[in-house]
C-alpha atoms as a PDB file:
ATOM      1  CA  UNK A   1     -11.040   9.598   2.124  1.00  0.00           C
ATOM      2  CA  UNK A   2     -10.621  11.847  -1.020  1.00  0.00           C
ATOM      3  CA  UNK A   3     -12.178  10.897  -3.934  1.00  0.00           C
ATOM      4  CA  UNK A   4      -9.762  10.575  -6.694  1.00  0.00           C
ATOM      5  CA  UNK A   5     -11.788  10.112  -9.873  1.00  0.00           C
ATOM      6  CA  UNK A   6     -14.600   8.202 -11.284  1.00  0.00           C
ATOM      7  CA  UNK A   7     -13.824   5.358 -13.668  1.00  0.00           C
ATOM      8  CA  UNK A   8     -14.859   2.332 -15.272  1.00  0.00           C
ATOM      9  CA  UNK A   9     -13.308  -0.915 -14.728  1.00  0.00           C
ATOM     10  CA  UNK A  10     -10.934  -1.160 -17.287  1.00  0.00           C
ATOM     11  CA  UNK A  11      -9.867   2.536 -16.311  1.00  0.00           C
ATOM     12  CA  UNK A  12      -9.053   1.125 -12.862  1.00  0.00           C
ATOM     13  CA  UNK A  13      -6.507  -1.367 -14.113  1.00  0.00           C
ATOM     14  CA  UNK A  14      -5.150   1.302 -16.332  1.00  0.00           C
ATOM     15  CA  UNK A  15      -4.526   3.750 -13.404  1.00  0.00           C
ATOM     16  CA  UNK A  16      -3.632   1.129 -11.362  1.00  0.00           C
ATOM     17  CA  UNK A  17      -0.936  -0.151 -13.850  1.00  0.00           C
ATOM     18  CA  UNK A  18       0.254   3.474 -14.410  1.00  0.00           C
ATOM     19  CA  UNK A  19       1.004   3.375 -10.825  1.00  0.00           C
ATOM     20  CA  UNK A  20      -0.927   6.918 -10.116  1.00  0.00           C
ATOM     21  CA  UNK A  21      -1.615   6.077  -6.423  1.00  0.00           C
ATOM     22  CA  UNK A  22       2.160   5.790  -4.937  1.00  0.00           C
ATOM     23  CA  UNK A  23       3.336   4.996  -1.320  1.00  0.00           C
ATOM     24  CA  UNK A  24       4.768   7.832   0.691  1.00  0.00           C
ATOM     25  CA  UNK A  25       8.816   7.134   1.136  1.00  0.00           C
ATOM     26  CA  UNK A  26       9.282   5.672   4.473  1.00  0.00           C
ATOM     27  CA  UNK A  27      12.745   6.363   6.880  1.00  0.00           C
ATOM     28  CA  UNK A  28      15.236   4.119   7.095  1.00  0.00           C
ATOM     29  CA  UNK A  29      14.399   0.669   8.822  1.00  0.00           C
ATOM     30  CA  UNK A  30      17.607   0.620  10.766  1.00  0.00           C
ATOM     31  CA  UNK A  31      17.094   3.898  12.728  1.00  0.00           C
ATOM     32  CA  UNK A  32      13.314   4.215  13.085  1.00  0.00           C
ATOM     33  CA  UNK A  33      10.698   1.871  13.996  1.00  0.00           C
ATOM     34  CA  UNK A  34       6.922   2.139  13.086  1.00  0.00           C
ATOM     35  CA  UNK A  35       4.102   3.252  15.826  1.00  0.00           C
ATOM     36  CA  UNK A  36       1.738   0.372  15.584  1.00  0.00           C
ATOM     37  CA  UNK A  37      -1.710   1.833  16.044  1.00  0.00           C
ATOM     38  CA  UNK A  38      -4.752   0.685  17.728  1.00  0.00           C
ATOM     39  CA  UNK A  39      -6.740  -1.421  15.103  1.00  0.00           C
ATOM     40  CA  UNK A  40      -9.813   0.793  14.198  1.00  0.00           C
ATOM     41  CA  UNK A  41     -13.402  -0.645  13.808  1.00  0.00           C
ATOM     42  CA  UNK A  42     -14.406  -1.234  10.763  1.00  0.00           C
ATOM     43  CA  UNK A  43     -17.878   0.451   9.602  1.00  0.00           C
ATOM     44  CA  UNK A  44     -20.702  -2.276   9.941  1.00  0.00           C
ATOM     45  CA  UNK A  45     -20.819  -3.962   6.659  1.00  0.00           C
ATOM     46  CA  UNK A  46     -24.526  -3.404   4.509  1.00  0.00           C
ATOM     47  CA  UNK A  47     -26.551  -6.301   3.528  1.00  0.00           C
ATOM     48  CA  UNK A  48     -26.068  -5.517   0.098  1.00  0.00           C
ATOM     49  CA  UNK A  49     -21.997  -5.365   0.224  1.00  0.00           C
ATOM     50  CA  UNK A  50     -19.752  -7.789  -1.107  1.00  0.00           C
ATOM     51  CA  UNK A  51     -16.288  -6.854   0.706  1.00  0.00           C
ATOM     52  CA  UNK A  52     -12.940  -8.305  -1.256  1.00  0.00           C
ATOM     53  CA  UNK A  53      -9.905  -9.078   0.077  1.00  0.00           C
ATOM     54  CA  UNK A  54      -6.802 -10.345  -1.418  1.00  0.00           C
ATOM     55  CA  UNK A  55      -6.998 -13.676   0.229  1.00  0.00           C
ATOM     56  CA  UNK A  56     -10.614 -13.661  -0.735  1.00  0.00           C
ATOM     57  CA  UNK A  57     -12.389 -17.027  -3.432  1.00  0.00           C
ATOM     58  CA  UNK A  58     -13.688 -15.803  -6.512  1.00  0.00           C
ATOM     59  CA  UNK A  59     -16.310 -17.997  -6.523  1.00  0.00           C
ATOM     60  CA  UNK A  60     -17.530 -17.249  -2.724  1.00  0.00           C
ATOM     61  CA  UNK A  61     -18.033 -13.873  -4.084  1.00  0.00           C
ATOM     62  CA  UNK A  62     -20.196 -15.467  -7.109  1.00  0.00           C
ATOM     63  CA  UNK A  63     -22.136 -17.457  -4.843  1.00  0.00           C
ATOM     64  CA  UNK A  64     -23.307 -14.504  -2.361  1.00  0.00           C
ATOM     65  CA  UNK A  65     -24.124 -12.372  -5.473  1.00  0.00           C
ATOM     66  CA  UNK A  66     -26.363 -15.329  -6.959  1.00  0.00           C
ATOM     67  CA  UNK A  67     -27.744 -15.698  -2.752  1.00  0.00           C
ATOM     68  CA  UNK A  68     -28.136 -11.711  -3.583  1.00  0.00           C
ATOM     69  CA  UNK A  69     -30.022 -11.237  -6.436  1.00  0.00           C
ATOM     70  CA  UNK A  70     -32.299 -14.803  -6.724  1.00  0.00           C
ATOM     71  CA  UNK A  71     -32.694 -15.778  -2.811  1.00  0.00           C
ATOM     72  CA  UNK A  72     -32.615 -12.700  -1.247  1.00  0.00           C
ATOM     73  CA  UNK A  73     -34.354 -10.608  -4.331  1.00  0.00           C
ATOM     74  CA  UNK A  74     -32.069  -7.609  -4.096  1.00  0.00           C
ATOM     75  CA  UNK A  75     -31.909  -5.299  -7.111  1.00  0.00           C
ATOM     76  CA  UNK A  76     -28.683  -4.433  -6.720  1.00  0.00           C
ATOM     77  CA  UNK A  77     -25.417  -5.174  -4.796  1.00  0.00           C
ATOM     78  CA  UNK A  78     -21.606  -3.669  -4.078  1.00  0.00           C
ATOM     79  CA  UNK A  79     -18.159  -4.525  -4.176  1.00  0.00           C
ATOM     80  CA  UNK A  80     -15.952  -2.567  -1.854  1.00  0.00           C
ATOM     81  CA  UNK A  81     -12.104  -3.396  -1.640  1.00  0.00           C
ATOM     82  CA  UNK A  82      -8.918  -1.838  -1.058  1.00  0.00           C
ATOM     83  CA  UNK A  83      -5.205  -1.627  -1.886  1.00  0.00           C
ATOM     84  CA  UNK A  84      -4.203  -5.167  -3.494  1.00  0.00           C
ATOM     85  CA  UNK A  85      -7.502  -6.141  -3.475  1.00  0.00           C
ATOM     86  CA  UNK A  86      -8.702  -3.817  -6.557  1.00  0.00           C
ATOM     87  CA  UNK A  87      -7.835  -6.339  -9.779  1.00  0.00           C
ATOM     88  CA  UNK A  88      -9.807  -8.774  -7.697  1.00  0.00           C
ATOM     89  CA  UNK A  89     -13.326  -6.702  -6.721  1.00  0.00           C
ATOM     90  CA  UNK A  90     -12.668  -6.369 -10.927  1.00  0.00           C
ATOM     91  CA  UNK A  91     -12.651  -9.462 -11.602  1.00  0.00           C
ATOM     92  CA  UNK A  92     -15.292 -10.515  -9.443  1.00  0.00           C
ATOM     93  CA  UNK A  93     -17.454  -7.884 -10.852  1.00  0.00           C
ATOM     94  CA  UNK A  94     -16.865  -8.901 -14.791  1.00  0.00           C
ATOM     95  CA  UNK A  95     -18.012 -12.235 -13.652  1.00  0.00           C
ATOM     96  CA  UNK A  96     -20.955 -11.508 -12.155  1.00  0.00           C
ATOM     97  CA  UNK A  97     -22.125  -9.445 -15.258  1.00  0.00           C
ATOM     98  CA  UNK A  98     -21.689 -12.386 -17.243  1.00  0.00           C
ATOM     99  CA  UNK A  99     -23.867 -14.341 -14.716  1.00  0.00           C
ATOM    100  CA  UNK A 100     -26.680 -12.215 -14.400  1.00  0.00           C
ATOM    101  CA  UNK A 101     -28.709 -10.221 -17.568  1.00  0.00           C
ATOM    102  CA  UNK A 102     -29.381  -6.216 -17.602  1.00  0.00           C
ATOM    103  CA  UNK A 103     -27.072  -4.942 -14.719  1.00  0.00           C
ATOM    104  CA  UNK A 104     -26.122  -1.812 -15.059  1.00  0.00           C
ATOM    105  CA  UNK A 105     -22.560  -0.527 -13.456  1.00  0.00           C
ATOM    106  CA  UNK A 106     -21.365   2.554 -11.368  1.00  0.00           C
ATOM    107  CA  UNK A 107     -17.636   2.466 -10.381  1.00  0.00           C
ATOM    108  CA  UNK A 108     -15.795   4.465  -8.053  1.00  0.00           C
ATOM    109  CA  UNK A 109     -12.159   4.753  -7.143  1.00  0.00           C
ATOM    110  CA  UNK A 110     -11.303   6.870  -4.072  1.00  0.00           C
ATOM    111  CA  UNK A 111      -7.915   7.423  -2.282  1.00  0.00           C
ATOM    112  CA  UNK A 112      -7.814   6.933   1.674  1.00  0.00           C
ATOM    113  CA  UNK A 113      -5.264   9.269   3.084  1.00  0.00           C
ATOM    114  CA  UNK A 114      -3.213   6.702   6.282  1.00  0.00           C
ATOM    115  CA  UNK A 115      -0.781   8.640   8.902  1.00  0.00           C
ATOM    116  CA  UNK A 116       2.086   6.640   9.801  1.00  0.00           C
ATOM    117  CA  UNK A 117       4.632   7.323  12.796  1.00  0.00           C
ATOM    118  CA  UNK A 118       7.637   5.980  13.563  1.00  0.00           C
ATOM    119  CA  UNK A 119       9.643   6.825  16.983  1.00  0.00           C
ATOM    120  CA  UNK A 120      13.887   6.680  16.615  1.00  0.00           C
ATOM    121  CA  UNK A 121      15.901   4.583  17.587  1.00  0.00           C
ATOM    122  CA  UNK A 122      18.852   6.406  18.166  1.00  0.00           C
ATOM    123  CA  UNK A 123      19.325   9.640  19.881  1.00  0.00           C
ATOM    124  CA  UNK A 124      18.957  13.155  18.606  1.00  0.00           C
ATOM    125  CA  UNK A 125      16.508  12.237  15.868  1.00  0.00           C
ATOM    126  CA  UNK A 126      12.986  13.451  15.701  1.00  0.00           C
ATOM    127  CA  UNK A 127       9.716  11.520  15.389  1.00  0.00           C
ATOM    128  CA  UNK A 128       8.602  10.802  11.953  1.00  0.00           C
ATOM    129  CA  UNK A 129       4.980  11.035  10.424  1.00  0.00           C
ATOM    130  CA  UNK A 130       4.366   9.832   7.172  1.00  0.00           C
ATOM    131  CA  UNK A 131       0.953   9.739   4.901  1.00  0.00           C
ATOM    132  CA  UNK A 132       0.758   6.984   2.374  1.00  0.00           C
ATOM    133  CA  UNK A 133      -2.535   6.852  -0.014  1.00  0.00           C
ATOM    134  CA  UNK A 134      -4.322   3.574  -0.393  1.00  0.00           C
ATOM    135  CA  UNK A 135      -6.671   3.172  -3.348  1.00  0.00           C
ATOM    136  CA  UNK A 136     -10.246   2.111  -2.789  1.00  0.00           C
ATOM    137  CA  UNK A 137     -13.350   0.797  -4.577  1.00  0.00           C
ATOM    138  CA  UNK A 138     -16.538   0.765  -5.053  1.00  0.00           C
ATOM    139  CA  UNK A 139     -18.677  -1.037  -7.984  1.00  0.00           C
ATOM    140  CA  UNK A 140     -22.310  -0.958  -7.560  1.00  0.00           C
ATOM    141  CA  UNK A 141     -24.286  -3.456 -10.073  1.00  0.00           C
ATOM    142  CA  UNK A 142     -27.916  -2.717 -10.434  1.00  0.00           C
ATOM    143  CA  UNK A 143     -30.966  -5.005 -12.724  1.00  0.00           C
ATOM    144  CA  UNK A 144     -32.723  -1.196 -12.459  1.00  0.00           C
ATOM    145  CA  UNK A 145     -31.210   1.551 -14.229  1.00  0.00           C
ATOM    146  CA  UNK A 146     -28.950   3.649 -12.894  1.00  0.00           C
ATOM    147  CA  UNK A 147     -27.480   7.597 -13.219  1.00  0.00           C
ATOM    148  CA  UNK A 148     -26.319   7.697 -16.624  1.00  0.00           C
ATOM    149  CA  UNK A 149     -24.378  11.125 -16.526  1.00  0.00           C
ATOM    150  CA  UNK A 150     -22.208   9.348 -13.754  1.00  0.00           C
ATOM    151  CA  UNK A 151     -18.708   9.292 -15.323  1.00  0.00           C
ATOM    152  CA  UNK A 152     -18.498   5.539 -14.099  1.00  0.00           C
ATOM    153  CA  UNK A 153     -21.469   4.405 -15.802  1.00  0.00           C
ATOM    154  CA  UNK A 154     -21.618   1.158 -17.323  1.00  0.00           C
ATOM    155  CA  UNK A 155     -24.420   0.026 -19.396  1.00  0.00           C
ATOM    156  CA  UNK A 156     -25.165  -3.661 -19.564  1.00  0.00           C
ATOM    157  CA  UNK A 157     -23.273  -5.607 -21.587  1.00  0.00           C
ATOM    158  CA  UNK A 158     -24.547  -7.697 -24.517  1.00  0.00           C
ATOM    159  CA  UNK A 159     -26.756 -10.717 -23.418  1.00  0.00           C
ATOM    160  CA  UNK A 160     -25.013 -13.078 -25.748  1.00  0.00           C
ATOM    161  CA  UNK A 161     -22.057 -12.534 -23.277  1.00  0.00           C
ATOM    162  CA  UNK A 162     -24.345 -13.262 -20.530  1.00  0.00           C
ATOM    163  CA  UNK A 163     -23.642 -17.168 -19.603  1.00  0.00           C
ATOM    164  CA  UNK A 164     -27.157 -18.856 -18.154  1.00  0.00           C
ATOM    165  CA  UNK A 165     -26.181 -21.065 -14.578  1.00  0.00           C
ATOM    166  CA  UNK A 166     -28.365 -22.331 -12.786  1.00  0.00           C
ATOM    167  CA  UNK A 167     -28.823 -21.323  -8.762  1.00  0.00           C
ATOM    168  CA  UNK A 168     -27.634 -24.793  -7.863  1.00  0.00           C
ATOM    169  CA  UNK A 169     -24.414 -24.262  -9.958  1.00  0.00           C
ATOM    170  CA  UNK A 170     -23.816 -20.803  -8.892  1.00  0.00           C
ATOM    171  CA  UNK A 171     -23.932 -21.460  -5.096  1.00  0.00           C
ATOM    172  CA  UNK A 172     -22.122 -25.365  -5.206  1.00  0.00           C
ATOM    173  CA  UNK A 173     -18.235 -24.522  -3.466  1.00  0.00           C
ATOM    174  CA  UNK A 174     -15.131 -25.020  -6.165  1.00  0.00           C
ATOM    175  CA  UNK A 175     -12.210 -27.153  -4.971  1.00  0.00           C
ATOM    176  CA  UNK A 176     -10.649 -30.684  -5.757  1.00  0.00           C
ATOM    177  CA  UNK A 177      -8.423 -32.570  -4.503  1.00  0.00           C
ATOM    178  CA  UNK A 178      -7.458 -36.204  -4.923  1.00  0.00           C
ATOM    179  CA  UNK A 179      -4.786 -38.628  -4.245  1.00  0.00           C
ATOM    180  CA  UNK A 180      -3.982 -42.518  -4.984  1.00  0.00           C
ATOM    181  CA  UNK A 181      -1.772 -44.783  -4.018  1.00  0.00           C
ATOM    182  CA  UNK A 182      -0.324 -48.358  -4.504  1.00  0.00           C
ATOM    183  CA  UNK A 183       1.801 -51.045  -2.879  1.00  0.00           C
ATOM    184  CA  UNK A 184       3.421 -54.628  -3.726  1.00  0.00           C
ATOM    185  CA  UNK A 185       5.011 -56.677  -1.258  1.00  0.00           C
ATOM    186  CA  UNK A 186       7.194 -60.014  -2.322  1.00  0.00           C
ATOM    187  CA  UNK A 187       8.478 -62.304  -0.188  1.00  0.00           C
ATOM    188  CA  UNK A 188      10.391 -65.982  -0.327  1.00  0.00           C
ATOM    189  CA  UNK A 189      12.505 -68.170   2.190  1.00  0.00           C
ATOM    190  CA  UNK A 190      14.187 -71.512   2.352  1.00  0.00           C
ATOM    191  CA  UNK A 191      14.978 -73.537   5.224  1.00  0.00           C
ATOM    192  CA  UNK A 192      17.762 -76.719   5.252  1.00  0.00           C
ATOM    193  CA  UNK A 193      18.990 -78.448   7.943  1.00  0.00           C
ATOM    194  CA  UNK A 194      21.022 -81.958   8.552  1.00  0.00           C
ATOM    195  CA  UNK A 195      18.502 -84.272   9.487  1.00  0.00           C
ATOM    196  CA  UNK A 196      15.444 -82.768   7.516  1.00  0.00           C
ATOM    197  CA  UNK A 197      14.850 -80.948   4.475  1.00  0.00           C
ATOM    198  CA  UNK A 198      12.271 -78.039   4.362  1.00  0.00           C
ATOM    199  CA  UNK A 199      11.442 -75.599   1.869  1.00  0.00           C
ATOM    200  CA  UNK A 200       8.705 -72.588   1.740  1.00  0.00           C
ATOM    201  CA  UNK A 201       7.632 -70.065   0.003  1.00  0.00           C
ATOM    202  CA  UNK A 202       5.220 -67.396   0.252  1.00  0.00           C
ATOM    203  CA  UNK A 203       4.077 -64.385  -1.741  1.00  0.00           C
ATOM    204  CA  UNK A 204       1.545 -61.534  -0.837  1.00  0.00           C
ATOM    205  CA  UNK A 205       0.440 -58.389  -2.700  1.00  0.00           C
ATOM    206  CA  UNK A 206      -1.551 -55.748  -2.280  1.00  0.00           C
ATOM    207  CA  UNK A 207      -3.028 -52.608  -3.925  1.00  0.00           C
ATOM    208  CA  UNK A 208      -4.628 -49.536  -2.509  1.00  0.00           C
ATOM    209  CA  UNK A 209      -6.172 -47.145  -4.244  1.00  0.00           C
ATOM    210  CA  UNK A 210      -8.202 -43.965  -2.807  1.00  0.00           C
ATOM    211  CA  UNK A 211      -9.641 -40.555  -4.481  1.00  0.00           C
ATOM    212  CA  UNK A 212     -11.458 -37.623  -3.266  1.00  0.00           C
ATOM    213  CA  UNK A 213     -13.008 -35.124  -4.587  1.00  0.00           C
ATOM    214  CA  UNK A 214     -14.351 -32.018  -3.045  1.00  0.00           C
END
């Protein structure tokens, strides 16, 4: 990986909306056909890492920075992502600063250089390697200070932006869902015949009703 420059996080968004870290072109889809590759292991994750993906909660990421800092009694913690992940690691990280008082900020953006091949499909055409750049991430939030000449420093921002929650709130899972439902049923007959007369009637209702809530 080449590092690309340091920035805060608003200067990520910016670069990313400029569009600064561009795809390679590929080759035509109807004549080539990409290699696919061996997956690669990915480096053992630290203790201290929060790793984002785009599928990734939010709020999961809120709750194992508040298991971070007040069960665990780590100073600090980081947020790694990649490629469409990057508004989200962000995000997560703004939150978390309005969670948690005095945490100072170091961000990183770096570009990871990928080789791509793709093999021909039709005769007399060569092999194709492309490189595409993805960007990458890296915020580190600290309660002790950090290196203040860093060009990605951050300095904590203003306690009255700082929102107090309690553990219990920080760690409880979001998600609701509920549902209800009801039902009538009516229902009448007659009857005659020649040597007897017989009426009846009948009615039935019922109602059903259910909610849950995660």
């Amino acid at each position: 990986a080449k590092v690309c420059e340091h920035l805060g996080t608003e200067g990520v968004l910016h670069r990313r909306r400029q569009g600064l870290c561009k795809l390679a072109a590929m080759p035509p889809t109807n004549k080539y056909t990409r290699v696919v590759k061996p997956k690669e292991d990915q480096p053992v994750k630290e203790e201290t890492e929060i790793r984002v993906t785009s599928a990734g909660s939010v709020s999961a990421y809120i709750s194992r920075a508040a298991k971070l800092f007040n069960e665990m009694e780590k100073t600090f913690l980081t947020i790694t992502a990649t490629g469409n992940a990057l508004t989200k690691a962000v995000t997560t990280a703004e939150v978390i600063k309005r969670r948690f008082k005095g945490l100072h900020q170091i961000t990183k953006l770096t570009n990871l250089d990928i080789e791509d091949e793709y093999e021909p499909l039709e005769e007399g055409l060569d092999k194709v390697t492309e490189t595409r750049s993805v960007a990458c991430i890296e915020i580190k939030l600290s309660k002790d200070e950090l290196d203040k000449s860093d060009k990605g420093y951050q300095e904590p921002i203003d306690e009255s932006l700082v929102k107090d929650v309690d553990d219990e709130e920080l760690m409880k899972p979001r998600g609701r869902g509920g549902g209800s439902g009801k039902g009538k049923a009516k229902g009448k007959g007659k009857a005659k015949g020649k040597d007897g007369k017989g009426k009846g009637k009948g009615k039935g209702k019922g109602k059903a009703k259910g909610k849950g809530r995660e």
